[in-house]
Protein backbone atom coordinates (compact mmCIF):
# COMPACT_ATOMS: atom_id res chain seq x y z
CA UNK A 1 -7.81 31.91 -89.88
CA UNK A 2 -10.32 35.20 -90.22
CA UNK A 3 -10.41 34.82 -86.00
CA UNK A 4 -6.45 35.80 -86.15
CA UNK A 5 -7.38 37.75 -89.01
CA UNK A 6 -9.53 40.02 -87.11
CA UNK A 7 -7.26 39.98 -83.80
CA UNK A 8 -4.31 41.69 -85.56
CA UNK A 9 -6.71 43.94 -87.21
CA UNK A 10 -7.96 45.51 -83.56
CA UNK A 11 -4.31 45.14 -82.32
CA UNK A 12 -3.02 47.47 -85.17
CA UNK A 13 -6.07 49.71 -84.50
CA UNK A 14 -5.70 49.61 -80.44
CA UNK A 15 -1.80 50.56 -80.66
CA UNK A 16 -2.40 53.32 -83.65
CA UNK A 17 -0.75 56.49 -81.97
CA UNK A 18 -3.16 59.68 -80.74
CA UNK A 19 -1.37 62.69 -80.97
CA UNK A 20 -1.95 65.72 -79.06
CA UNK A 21 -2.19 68.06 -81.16
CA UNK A 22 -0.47 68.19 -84.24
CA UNK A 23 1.29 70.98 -85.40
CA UNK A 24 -0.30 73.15 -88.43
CA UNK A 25 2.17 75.66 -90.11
CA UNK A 26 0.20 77.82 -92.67
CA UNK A 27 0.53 80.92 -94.67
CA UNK A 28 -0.51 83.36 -91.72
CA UNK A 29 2.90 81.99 -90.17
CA UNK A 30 5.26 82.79 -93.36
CA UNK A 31 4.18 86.13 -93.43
CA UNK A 32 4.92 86.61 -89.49
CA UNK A 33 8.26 85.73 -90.32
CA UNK A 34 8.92 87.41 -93.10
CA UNK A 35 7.32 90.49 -91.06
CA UNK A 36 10.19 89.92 -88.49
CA UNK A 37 12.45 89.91 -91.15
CA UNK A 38 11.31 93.13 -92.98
CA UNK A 39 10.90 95.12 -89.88
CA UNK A 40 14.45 93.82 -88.39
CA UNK A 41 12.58 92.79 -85.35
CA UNK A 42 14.67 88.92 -84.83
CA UNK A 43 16.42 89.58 -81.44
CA UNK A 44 15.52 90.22 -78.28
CA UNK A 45 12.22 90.98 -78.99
CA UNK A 46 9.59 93.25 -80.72
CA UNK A 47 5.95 94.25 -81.25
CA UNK A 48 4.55 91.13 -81.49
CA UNK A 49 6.06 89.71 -78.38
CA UNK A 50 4.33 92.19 -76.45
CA UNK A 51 1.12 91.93 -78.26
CA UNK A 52 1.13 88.48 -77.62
CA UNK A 53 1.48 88.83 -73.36
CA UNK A 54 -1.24 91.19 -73.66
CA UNK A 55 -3.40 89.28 -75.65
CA UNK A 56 -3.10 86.43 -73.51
CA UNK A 57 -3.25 88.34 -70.07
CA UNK A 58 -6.57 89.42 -71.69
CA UNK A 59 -7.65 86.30 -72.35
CA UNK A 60 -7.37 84.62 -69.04
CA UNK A 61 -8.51 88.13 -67.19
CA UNK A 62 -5.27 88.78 -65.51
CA UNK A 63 -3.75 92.32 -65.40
CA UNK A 64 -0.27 90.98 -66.69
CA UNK A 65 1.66 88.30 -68.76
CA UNK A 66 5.66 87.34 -69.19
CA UNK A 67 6.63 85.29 -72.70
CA UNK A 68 9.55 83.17 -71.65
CA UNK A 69 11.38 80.49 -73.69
CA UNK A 70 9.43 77.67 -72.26
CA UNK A 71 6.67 76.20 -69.90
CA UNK A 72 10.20 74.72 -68.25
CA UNK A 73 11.19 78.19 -67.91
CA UNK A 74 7.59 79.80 -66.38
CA UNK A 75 7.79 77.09 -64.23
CA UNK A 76 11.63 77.68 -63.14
CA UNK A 77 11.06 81.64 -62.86
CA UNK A 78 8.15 80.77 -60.41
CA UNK A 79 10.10 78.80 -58.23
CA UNK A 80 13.01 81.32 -58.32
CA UNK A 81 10.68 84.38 -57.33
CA UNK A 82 8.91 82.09 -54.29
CA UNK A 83 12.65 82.30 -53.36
CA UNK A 84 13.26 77.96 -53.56
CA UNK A 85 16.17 76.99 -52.93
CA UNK A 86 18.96 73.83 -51.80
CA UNK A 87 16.81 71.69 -49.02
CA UNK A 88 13.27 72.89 -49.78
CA UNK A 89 10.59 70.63 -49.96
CA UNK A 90 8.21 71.33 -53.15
CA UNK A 91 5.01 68.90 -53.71
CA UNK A 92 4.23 68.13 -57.17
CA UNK A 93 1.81 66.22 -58.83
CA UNK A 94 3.06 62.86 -60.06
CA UNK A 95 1.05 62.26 -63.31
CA UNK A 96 2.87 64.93 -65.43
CA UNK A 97 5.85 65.91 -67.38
CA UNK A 98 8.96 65.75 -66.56
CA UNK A 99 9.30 69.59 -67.17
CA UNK A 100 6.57 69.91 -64.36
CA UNK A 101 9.63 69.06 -61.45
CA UNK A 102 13.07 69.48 -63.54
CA UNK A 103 13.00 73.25 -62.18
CA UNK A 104 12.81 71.91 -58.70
CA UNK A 105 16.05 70.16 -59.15
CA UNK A 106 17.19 73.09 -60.95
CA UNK A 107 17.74 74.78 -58.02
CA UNK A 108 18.96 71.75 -56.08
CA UNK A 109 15.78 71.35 -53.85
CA UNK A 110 13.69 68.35 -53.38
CA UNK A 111 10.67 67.57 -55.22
CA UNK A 112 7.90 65.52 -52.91
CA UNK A 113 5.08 63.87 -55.14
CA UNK A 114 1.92 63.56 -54.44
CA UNK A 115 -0.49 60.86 -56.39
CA UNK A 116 -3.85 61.56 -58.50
CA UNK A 117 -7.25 61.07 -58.06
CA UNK A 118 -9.26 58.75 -60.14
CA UNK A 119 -11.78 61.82 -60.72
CA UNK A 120 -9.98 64.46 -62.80
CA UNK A 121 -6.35 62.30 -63.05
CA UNK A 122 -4.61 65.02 -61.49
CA UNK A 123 -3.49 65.49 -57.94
CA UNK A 124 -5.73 64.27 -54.92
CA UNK A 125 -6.33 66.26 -52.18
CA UNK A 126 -6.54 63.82 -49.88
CA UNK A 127 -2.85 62.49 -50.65
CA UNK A 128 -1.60 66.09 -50.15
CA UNK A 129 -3.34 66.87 -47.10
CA UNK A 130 -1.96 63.34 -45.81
CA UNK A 131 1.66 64.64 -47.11
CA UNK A 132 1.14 67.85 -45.18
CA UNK A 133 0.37 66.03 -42.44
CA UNK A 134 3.47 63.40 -42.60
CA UNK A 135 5.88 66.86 -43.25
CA UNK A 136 4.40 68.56 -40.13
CA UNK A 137 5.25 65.67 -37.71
CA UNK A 138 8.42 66.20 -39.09
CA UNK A 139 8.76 69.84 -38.86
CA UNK A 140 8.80 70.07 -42.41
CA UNK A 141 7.13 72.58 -44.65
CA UNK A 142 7.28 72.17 -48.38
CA UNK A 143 7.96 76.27 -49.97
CA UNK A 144 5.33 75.57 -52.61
CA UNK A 145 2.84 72.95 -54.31
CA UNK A 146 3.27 72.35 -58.05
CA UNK A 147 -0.17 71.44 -59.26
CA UNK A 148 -0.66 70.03 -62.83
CA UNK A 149 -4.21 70.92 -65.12
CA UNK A 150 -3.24 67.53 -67.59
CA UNK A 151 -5.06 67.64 -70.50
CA UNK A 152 -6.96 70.66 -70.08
CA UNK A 153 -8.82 68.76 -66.82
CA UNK A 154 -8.65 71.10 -64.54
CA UNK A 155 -7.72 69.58 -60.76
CA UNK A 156 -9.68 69.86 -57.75
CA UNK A 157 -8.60 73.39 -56.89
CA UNK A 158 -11.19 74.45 -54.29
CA UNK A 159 -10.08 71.28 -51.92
CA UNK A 160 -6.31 71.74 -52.75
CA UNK A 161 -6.57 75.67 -52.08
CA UNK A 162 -7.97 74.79 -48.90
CA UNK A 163 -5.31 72.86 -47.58
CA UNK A 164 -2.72 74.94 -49.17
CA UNK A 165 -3.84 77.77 -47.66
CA UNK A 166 -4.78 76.10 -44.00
CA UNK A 167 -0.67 75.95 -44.33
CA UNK A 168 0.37 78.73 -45.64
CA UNK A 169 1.90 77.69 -48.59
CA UNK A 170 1.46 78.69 -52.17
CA UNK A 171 0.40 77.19 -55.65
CA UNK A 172 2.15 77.14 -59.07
CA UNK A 173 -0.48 75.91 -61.56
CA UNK A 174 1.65 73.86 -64.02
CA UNK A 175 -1.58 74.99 -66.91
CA UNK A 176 0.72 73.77 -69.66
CA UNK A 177 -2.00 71.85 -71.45
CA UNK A 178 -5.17 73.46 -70.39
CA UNK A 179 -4.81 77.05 -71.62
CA UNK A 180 -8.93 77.56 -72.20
CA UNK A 181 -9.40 75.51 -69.55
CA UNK A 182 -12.01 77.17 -66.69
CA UNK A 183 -12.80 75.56 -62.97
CA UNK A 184 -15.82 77.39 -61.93
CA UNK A 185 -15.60 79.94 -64.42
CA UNK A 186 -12.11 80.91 -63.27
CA UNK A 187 -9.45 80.10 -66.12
CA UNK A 188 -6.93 77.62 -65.24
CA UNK A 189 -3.50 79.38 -64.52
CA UNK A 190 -5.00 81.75 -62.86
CA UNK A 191 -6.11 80.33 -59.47
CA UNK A 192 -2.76 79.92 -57.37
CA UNK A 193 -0.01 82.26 -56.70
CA UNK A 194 1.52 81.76 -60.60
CA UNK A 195 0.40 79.76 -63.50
CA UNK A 196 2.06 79.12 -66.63
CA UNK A 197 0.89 78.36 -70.02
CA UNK A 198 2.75 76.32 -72.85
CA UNK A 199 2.82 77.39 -76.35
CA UNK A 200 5.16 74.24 -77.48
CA UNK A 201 4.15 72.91 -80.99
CA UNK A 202 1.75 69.76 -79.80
CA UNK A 203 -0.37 72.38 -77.60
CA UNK A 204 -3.45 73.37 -78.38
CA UNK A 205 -2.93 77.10 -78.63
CA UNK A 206 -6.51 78.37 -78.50
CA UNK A 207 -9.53 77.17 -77.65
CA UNK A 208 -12.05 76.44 -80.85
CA UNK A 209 -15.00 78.58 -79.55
CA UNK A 210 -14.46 81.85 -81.85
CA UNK A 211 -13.66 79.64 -84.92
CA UNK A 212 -16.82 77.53 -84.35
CA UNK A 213 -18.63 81.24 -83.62
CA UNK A 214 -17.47 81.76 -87.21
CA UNK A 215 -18.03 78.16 -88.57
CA UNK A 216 -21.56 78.48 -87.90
CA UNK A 217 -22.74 81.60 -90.08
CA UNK A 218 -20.68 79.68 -92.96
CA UNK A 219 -23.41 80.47 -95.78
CA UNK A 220 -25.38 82.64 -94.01
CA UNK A 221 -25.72 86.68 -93.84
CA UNK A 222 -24.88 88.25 -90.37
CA UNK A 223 -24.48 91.58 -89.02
CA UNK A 224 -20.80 92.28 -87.62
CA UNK A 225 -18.61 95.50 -85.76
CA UNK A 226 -15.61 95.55 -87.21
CA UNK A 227 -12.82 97.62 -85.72
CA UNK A 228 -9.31 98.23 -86.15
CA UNK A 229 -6.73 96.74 -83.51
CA UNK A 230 -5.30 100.00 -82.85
CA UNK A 231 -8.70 101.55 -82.03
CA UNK A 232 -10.01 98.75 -80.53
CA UNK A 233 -10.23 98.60 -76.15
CA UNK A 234 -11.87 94.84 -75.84
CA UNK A 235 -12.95 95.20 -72.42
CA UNK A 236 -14.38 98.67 -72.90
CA UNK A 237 -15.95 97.83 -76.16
CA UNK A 238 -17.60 94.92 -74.72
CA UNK A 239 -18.25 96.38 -71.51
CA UNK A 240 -20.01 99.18 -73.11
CA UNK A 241 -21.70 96.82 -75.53
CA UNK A 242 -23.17 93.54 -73.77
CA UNK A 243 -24.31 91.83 -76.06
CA UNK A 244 -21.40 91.62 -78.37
CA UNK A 245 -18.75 88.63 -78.61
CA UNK A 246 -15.43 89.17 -79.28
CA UNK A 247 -15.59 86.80 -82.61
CA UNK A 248 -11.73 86.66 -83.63
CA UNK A 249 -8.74 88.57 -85.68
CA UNK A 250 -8.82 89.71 -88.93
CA UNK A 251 -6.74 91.05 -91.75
CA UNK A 252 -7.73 92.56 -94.58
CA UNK A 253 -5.91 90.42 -98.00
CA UNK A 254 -7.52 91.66 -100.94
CA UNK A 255 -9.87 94.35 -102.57
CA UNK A 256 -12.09 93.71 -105.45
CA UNK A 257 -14.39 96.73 -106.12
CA UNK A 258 -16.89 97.31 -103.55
CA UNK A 259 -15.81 93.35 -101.48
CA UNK A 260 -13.08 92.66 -99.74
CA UNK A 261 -11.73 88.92 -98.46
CA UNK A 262 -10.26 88.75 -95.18
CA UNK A 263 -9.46 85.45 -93.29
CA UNK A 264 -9.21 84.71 -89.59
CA UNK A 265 -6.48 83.62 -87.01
CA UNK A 266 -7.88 80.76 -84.67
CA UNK A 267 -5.25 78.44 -83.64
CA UNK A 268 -5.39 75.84 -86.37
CA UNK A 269 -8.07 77.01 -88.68
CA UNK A 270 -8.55 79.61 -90.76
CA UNK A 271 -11.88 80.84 -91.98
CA UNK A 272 -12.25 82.95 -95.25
CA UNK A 273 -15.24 86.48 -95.00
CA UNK A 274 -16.26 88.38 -97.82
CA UNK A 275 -17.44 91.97 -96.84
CA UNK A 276 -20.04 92.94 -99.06
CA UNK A 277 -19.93 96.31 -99.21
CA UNK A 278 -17.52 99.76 -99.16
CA UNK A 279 -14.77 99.01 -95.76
CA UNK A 280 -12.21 101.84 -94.82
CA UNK A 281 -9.92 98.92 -94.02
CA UNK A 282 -6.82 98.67 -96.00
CA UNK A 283 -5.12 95.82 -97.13
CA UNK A 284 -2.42 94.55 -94.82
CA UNK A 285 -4.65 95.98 -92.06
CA UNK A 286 -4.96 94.09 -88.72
CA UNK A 287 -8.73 94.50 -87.14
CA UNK A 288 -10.61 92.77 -84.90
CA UNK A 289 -14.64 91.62 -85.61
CA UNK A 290 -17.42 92.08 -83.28
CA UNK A 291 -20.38 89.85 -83.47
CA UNK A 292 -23.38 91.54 -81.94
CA UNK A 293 -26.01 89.23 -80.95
CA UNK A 294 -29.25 91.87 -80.95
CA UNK A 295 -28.21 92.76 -84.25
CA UNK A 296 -27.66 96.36 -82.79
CA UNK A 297 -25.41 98.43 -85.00
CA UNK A 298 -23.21 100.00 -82.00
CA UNK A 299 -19.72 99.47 -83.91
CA UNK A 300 -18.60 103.02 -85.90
CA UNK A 301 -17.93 100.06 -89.20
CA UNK A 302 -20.53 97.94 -89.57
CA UNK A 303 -21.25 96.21 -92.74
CA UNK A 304 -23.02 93.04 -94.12
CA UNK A 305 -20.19 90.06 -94.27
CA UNK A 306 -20.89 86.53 -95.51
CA UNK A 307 -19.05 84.13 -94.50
CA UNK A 308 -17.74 81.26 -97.01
């Protein structure tokens, strides 16, 4: 009796569902609408829209970023600049979504898949060099390869660009799930001729790192550059300062006497600072914190904060 017992117990256990990543809706994102609402800014777009492509562009090191409805979308824009169309051939990975090909068929052309290496579960390079090889006995040529980063495992790019470029034909990196993501030190989504990024609600949005950057001085006294957005040039700042890390976004939400509490905006979590000291920032105001690892006071507002 405790032997079935203990059977069902792992069976309920083995089946109990993993999400992705669940969604987290907090206060930062009630006052982001409300800001839409106050500043009339609902259709077709506005300031934060654009901050939003640049941020991201920044992010991944590209020079330029397009917010579309979807990953479906990205994905069907790419194809529709590469100019596919009825009777193409596109190769796409076949461990995916089925967003990852519906813009194929969107535009009435033919979606070839290609099958996944045991490595990095995404596609194998020796499948698609063998389908290159099967189309070019035929004549064929597919317009473009669809390759899928699932769960931010990056695929074999260096292999796949090789064949893909032996041929002449070019890449759409379906990065849907592995925004954060690097392959050599190159961001995902930024290898092939396009990449896309999802922002759908069981994404992660943004890698941990600056969060856990914060997380760790939780107790502790550290020496921080703090900067307002609109001042602030993050590549210049940082390329003029080395040794500083771009820790996260801040707002200012309350003054009391000579402190101030201001929280952070890291996908998920949140993480509460006290300044000790006087701060020109306002409440309401949008900056951006610095932390410099020499302790080197090279930002024009630096202060003691303490992190809690």
């Amino acid at each position: 009796m405790e032997a079935i017992k203990e059977r069902k117990s792992k069976e309920v256990n083995e089946n109990k569902r993993i999400f992705l990543s669940s969604p987290h809706m907090g206060n930062l994102e009630k006052e982001f609408i409300k800001e839409a609402f106050d500043t009339n800014w609902i259709a077709p777009l506005g300031p934060n829209v654009n901050s939003f492509e640049k941020e991201v562009a920044q992010y991944v090191g590209i020079d330029n970023a397009a917010a579309l409805i979807s990953g479906t979308s990205a994905i069907h824009l790419a194809i529709k600049l590469l100019g596919i169309k009825e009777g193409d051939l596109v190769f796409c990975s076949d461990l995916t979504f089925a967003a990852t090909c519906n813009p194929i068929i969107y535009e009435k052309a033919t979606p070839v898949f290609i099958d996944s290496e045991y490595e990095s579960l995404n596609m194998s390079p020796k499948a698609l060099k063998k389908a290159f090889e099967v189309y070019e006995e035929k004549g064929i040529m597919p317009k473009a390869v669809i390759v899928v980063h699932l769960y931010g495992q990056a695929a074999n790019m260096d292999e796949i660009l090789e064949i893909c470029n032996k041929y002449n034909v070019p890449i759409i990196e379906d990065a849907a799930e592995s925004l954060g993501a690097t392959y050599k030190g190159k961001q995902t989504g930024t290898i092939g001729k396009y990449g896309i990024y999802s922002f759908n609600g069981n994404k992660i949005k943004f890698p941990a790192d600056k969060c856990d950057a914060l997380k760790s001085y939780i107790g502790k006294e550290v020496t921080f550059g703090i900067r307002p957005q609109s001042l602030s040039d993050d590549k210049e700042l940082i390329a003029n300062n080395p040794h500083s890390t771009i820790v996260g976004d801040i707002e200012v939400v309350e003054h009391m006497g000579a402190e101030s509490y201001v929280y952070t905006k890291c996908g998920n979590a949140s993480v509460t600072i006290r300044i000790e000291g006087t701060t020109n920032l306002k409440v309401g105001e949008k900056a951006k914190i610095y932390l410099d690892a020499n302790s080197l006071h090279v930002f024009d507002k630096d202060t003691t904060l303490r992190v809690i």
